[in-house]
PDB file of N, CA and C in Angstrom:
ATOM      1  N   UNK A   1      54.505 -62.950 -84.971  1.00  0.00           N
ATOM      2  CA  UNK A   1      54.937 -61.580 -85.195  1.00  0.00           C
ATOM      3  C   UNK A   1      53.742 -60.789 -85.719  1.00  0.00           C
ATOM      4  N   UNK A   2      53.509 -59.941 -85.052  1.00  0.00           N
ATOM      5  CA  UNK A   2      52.392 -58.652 -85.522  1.00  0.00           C
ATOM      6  C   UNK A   2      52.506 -58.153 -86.748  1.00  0.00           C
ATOM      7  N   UNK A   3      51.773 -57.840 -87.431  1.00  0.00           N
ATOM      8  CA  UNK A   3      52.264 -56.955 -88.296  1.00  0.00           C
ATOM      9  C   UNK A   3      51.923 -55.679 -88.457  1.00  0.00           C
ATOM     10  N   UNK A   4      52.817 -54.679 -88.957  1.00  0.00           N
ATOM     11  CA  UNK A   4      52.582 -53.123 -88.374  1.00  0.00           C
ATOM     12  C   UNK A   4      51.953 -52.609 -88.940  1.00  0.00           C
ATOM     13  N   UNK A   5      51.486 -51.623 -88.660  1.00  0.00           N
ATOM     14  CA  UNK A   5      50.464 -50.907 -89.154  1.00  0.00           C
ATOM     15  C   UNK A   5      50.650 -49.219 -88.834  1.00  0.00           C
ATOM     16  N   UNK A   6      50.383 -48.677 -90.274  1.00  0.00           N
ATOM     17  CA  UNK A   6      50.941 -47.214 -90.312  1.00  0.00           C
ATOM     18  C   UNK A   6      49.458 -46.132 -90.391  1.00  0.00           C
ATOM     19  N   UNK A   7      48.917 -45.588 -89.354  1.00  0.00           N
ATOM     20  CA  UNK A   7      47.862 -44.428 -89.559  1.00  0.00           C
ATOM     21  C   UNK A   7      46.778 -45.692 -89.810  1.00  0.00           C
ATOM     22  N   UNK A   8      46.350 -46.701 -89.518  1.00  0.00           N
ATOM     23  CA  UNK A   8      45.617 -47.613 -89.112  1.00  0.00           C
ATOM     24  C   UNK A   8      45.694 -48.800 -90.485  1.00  0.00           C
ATOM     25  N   UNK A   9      46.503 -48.646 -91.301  1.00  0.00           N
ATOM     26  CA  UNK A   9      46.517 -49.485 -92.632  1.00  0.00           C
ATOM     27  C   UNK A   9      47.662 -50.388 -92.314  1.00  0.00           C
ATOM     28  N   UNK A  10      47.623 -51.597 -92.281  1.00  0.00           N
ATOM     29  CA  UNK A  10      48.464 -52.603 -92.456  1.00  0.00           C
ATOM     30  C   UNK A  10      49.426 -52.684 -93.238  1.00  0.00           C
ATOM     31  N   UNK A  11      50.875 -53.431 -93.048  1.00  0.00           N
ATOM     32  CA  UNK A  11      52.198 -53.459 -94.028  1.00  0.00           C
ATOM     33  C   UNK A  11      51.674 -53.683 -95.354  1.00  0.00           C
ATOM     34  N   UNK A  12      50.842 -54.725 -95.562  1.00  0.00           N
ATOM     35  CA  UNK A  12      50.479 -55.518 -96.758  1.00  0.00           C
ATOM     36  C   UNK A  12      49.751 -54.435 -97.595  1.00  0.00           C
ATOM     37  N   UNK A  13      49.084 -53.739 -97.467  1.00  0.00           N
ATOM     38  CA  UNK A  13      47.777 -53.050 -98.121  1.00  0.00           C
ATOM     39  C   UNK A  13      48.731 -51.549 -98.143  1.00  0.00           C
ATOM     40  N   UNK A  14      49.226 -51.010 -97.512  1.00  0.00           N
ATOM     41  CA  UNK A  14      50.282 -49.846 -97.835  1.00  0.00           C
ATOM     42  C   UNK A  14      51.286 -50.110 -98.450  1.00  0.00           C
ATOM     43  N   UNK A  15      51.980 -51.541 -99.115  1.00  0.00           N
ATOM     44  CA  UNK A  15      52.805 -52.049 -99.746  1.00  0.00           C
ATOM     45  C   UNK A  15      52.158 -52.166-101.305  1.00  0.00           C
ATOM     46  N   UNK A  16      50.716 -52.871-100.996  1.00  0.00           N
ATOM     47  CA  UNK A  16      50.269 -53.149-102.547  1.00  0.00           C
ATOM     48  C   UNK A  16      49.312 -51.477-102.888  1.00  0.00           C
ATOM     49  N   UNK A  17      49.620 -49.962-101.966  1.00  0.00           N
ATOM     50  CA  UNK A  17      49.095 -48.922-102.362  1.00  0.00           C
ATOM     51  C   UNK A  17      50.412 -48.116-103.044  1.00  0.00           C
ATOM     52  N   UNK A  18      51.466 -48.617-102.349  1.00  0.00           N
ATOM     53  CA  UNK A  18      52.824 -47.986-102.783  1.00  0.00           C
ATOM     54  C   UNK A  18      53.120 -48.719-104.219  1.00  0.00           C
ATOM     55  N   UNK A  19      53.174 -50.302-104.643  1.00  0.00           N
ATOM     56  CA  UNK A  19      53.307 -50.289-105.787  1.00  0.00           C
ATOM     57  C   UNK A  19      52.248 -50.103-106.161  1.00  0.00           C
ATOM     58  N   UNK A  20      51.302 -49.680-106.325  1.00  0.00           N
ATOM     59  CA  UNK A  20      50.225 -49.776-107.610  1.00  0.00           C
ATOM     60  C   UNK A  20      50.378 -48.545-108.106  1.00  0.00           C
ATOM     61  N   UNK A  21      50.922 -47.004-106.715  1.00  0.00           N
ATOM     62  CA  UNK A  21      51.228 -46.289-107.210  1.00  0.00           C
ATOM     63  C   UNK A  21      52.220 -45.678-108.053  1.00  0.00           C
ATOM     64  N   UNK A  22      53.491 -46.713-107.994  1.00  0.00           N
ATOM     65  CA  UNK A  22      54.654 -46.960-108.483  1.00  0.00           C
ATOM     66  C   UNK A  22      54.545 -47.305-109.773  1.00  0.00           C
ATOM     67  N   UNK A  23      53.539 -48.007-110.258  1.00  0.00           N
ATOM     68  CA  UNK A  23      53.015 -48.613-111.600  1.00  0.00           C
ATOM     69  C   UNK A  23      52.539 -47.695-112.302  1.00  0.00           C
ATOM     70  N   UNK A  24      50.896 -46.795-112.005  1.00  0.00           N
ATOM     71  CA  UNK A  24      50.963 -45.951-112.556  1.00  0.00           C
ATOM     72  C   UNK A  24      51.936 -44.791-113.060  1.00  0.00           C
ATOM     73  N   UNK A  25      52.351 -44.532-111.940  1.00  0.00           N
ATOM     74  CA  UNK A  25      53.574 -43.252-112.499  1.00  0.00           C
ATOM     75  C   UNK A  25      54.348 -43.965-113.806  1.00  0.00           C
ATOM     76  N   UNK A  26      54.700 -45.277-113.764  1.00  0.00           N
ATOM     77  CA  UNK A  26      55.585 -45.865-114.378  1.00  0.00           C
ATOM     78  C   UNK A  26      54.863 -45.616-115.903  1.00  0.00           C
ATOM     79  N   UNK A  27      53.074 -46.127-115.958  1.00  0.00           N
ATOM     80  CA  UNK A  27      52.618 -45.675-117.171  1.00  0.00           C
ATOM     81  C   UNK A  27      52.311 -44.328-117.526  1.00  0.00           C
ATOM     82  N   UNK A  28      52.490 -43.430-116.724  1.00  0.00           N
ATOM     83  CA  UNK A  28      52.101 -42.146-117.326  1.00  0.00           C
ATOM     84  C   UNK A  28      53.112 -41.570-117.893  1.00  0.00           C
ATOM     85  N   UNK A  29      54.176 -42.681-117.296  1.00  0.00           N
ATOM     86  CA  UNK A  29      55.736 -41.892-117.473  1.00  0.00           C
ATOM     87  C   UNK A  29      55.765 -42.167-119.419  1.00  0.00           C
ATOM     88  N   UNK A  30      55.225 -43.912-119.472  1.00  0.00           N
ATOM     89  CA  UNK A  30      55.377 -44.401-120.794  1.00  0.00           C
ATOM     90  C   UNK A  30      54.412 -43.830-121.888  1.00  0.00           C
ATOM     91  N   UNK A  31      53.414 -43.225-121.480  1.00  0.00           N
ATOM     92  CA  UNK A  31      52.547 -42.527-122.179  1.00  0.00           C
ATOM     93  C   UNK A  31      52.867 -41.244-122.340  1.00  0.00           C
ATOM     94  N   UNK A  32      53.395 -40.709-121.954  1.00  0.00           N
ATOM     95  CA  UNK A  32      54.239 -39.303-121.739  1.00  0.00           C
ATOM     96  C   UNK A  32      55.337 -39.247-123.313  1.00  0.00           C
ATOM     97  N   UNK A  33      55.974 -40.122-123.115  1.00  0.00           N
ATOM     98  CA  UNK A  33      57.350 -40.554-124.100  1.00  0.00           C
ATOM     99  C   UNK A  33      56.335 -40.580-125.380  1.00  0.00           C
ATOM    100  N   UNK A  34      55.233 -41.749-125.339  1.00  0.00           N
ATOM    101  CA  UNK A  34      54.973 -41.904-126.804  1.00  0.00           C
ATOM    102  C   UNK A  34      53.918 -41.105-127.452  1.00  0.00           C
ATOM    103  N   UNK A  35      53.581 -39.874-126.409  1.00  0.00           N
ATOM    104  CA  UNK A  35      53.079 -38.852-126.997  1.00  0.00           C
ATOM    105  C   UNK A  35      53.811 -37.889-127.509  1.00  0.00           C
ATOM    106  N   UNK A  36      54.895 -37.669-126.927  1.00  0.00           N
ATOM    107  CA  UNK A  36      56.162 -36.875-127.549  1.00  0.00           C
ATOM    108  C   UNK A  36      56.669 -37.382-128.470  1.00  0.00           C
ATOM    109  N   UNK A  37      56.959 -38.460-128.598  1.00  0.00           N
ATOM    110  CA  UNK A  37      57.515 -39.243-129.932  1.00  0.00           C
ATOM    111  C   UNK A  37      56.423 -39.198-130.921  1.00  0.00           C
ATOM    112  N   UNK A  38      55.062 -38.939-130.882  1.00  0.00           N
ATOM    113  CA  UNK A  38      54.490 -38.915-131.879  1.00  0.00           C
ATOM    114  C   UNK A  38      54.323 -37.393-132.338  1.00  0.00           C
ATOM    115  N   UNK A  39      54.719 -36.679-131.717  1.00  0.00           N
ATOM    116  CA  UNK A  39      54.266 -35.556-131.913  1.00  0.00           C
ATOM    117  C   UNK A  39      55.557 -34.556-132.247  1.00  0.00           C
ATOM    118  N   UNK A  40      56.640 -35.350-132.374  1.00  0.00           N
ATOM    119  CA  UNK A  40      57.686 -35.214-132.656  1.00  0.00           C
ATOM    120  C   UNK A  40      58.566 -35.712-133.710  1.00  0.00           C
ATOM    121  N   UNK A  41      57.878 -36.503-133.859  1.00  0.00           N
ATOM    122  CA  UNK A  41      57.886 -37.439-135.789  1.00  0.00           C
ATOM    123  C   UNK A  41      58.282 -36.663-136.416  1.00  0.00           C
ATOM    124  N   UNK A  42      57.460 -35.615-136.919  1.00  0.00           N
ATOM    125  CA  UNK A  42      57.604 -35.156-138.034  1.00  0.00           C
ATOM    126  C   UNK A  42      58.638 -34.625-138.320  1.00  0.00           C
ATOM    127  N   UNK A  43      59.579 -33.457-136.722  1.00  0.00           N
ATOM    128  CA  UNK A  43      60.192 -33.002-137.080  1.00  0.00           C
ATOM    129  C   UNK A  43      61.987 -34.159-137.288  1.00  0.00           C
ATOM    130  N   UNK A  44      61.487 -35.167-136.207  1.00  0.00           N
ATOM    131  CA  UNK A  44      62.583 -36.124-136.842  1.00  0.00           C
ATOM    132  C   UNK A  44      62.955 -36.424-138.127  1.00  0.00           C
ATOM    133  N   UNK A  45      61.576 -36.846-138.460  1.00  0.00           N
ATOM    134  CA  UNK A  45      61.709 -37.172-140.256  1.00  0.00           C
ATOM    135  C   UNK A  45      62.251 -35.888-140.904  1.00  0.00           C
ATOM    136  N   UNK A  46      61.841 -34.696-140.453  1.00  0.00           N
ATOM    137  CA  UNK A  46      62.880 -33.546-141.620  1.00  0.00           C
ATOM    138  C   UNK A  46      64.159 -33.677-141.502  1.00  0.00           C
ATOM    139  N   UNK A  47      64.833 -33.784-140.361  1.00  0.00           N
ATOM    140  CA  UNK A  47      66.109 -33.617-139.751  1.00  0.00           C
ATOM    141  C   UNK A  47      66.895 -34.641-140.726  1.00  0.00           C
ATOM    142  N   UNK A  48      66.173 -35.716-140.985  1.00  0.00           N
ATOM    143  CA  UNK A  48      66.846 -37.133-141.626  1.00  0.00           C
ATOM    144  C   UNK A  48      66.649 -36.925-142.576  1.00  0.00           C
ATOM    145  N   UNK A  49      65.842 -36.400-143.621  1.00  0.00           N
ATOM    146  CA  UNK A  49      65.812 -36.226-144.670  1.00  0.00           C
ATOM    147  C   UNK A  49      66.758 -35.182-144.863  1.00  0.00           C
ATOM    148  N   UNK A  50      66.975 -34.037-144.111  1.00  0.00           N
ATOM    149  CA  UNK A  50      67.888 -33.227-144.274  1.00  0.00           C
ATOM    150  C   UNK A  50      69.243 -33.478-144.585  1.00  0.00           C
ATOM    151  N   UNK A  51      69.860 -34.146-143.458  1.00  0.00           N
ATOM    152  CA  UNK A  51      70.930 -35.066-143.417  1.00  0.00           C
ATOM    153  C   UNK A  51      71.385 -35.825-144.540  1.00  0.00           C
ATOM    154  N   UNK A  52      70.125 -36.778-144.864  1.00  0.00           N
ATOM    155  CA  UNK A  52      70.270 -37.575-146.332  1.00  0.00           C
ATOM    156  C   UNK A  52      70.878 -36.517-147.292  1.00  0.00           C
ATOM    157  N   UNK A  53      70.347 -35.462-147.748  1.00  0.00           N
ATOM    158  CA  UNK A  53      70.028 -34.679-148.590  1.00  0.00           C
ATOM    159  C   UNK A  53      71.312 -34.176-149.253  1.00  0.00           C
ATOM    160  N   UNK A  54      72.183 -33.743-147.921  1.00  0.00           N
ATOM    161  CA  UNK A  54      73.501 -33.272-147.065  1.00  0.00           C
ATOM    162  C   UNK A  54      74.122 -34.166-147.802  1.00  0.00           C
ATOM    163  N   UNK A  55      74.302 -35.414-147.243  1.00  0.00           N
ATOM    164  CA  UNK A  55      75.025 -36.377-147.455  1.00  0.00           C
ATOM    165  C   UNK A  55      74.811 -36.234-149.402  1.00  0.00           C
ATOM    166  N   UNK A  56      73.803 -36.445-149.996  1.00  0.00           N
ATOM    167  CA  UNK A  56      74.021 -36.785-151.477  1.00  0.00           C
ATOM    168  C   UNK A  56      74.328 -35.653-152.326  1.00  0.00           C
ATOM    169  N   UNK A  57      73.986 -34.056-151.554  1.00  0.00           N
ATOM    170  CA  UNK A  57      74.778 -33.224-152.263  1.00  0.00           C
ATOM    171  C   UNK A  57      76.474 -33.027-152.099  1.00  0.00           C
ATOM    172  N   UNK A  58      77.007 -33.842-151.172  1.00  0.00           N
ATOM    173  CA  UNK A  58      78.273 -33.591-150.928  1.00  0.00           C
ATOM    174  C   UNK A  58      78.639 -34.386-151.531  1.00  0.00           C
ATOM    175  N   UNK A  59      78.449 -35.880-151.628  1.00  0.00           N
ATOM    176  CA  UNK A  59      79.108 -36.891-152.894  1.00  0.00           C
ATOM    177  C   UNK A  59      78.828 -36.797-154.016  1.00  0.00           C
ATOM    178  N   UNK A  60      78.109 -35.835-154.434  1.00  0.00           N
ATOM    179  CA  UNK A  60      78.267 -35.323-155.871  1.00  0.00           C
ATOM    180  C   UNK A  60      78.814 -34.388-156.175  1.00  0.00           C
ATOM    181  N   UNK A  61      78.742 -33.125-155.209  1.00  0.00           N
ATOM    182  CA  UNK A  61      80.482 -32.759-154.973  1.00  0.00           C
ATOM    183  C   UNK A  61      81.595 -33.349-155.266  1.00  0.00           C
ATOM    184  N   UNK A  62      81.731 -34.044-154.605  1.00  0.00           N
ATOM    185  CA  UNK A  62      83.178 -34.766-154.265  1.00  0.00           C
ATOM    186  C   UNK A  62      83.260 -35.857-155.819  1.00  0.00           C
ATOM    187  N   UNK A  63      82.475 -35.962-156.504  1.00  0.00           N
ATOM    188  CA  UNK A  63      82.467 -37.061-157.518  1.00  0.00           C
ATOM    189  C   UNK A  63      82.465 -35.617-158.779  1.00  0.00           C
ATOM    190  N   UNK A  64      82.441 -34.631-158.248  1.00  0.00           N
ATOM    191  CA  UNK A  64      82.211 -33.492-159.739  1.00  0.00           C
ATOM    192  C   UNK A  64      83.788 -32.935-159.360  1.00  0.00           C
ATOM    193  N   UNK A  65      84.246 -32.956-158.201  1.00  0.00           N
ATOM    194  CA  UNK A  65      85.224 -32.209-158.186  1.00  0.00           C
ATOM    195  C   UNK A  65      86.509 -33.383-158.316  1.00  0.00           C
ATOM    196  N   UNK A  66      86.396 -34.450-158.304  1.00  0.00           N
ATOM    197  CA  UNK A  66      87.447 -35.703-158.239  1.00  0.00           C
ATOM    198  C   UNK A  66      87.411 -35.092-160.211  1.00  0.00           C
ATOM    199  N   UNK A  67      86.537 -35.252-160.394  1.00  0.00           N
ATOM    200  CA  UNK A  67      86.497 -35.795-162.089  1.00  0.00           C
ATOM    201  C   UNK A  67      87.581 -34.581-162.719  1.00  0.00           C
ATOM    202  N   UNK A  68      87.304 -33.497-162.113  1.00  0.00           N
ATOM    203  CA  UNK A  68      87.996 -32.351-162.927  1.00  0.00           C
ATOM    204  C   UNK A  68      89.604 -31.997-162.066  1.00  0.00           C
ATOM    205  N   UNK A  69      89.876 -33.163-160.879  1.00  0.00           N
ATOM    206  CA  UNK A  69      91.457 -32.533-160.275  1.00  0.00           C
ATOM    207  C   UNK A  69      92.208 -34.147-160.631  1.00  0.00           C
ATOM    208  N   UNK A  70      91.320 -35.139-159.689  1.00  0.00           N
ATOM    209  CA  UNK A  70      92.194 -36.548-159.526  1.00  0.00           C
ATOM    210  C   UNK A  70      91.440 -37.209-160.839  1.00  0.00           C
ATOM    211  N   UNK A  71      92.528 -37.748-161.987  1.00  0.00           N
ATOM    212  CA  UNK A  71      91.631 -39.052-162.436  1.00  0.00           C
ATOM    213  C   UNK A  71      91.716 -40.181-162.257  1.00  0.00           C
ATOM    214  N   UNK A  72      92.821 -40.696-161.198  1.00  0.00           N
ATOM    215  CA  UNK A  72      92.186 -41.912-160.583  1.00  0.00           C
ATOM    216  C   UNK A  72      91.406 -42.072-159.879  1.00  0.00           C
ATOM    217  N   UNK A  73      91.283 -41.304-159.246  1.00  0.00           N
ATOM    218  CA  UNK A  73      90.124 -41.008-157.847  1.00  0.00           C
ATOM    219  C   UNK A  73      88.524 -41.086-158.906  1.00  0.00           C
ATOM    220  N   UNK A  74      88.735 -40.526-159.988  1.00  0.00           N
ATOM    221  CA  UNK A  74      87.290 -39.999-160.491  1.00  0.00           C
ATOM    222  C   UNK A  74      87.026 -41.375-161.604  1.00  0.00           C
ATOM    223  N   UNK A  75      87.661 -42.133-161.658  1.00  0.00           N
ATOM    224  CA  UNK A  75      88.311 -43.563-162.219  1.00  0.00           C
ATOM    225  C   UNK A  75      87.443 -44.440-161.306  1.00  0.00           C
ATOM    226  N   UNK A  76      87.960 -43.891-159.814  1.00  0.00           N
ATOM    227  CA  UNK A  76      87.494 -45.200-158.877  1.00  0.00           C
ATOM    228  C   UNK A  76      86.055 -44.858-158.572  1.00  0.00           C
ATOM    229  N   UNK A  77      85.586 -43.738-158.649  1.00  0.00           N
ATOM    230  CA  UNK A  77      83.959 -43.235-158.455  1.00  0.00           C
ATOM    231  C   UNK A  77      83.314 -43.505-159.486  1.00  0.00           C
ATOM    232  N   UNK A  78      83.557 -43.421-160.816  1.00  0.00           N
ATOM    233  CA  UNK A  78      82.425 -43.527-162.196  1.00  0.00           C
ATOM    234  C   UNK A  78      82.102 -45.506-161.798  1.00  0.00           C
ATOM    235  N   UNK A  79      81.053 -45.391-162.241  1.00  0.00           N
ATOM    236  CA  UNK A  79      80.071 -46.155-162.071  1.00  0.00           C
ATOM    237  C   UNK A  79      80.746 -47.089-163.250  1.00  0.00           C
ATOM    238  N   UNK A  80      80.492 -48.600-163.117  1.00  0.00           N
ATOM    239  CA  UNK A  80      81.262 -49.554-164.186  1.00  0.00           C
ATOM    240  C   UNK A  80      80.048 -49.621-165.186  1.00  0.00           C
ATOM    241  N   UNK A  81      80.449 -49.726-166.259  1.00  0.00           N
ATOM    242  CA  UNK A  81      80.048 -49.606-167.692  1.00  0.00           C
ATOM    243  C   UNK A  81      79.309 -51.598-167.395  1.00  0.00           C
ATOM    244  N   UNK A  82      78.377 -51.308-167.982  1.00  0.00           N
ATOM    245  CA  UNK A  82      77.393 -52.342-168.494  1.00  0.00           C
ATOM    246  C   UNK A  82      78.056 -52.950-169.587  1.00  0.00           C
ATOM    247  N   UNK A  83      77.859 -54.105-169.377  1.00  0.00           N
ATOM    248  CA  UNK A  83      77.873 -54.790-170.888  1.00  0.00           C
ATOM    249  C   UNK A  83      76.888 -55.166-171.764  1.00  0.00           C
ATOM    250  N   UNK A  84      76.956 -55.351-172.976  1.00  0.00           N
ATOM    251  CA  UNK A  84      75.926 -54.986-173.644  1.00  0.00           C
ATOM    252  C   UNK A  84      76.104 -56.004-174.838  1.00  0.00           C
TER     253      UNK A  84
END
């Protein structure tokens, strides 16, 4: 069996030009991502710190406002006493 040949280049050699080009794209694709991810850090890290922030001003909320409506609730939030 012959093997074909496209614009004078053989199956084999237009096969290993198609993946190699397939590869690169594949790394520019991955170099692409972890330049954005680095360059995008920072504002991740605010977002999460934000969030955190969120989160610990609302349970001290919720632990200032238990204390002065529910006192079991503000019972089950205070922190257990040390022994000493």
């Amino acid at each position: 069996m012959a093997e074909a040949q496209v614009f004078g280049i053989d199956g084999s050699a237009l096969q290993a030009k198609l993946s190699l080009r397939g590869a690169t794209s594949s790394w520019s694709t991955m170099a692409t991502l972890l330049v954005e991810l680095i360059v995008n850090l920072p504002v991740i890290a605010i977002w999460g710190f934000t969030i955190l922030a969120l989160l610990k001003v609302g349970w001290i909320a919720l632990r200032a406002s238990s204390f002065c409506s529910f006192l079991p609730l503000g019972t089950w939030l205070r922190r257990p006493m040390q022994a000493t």
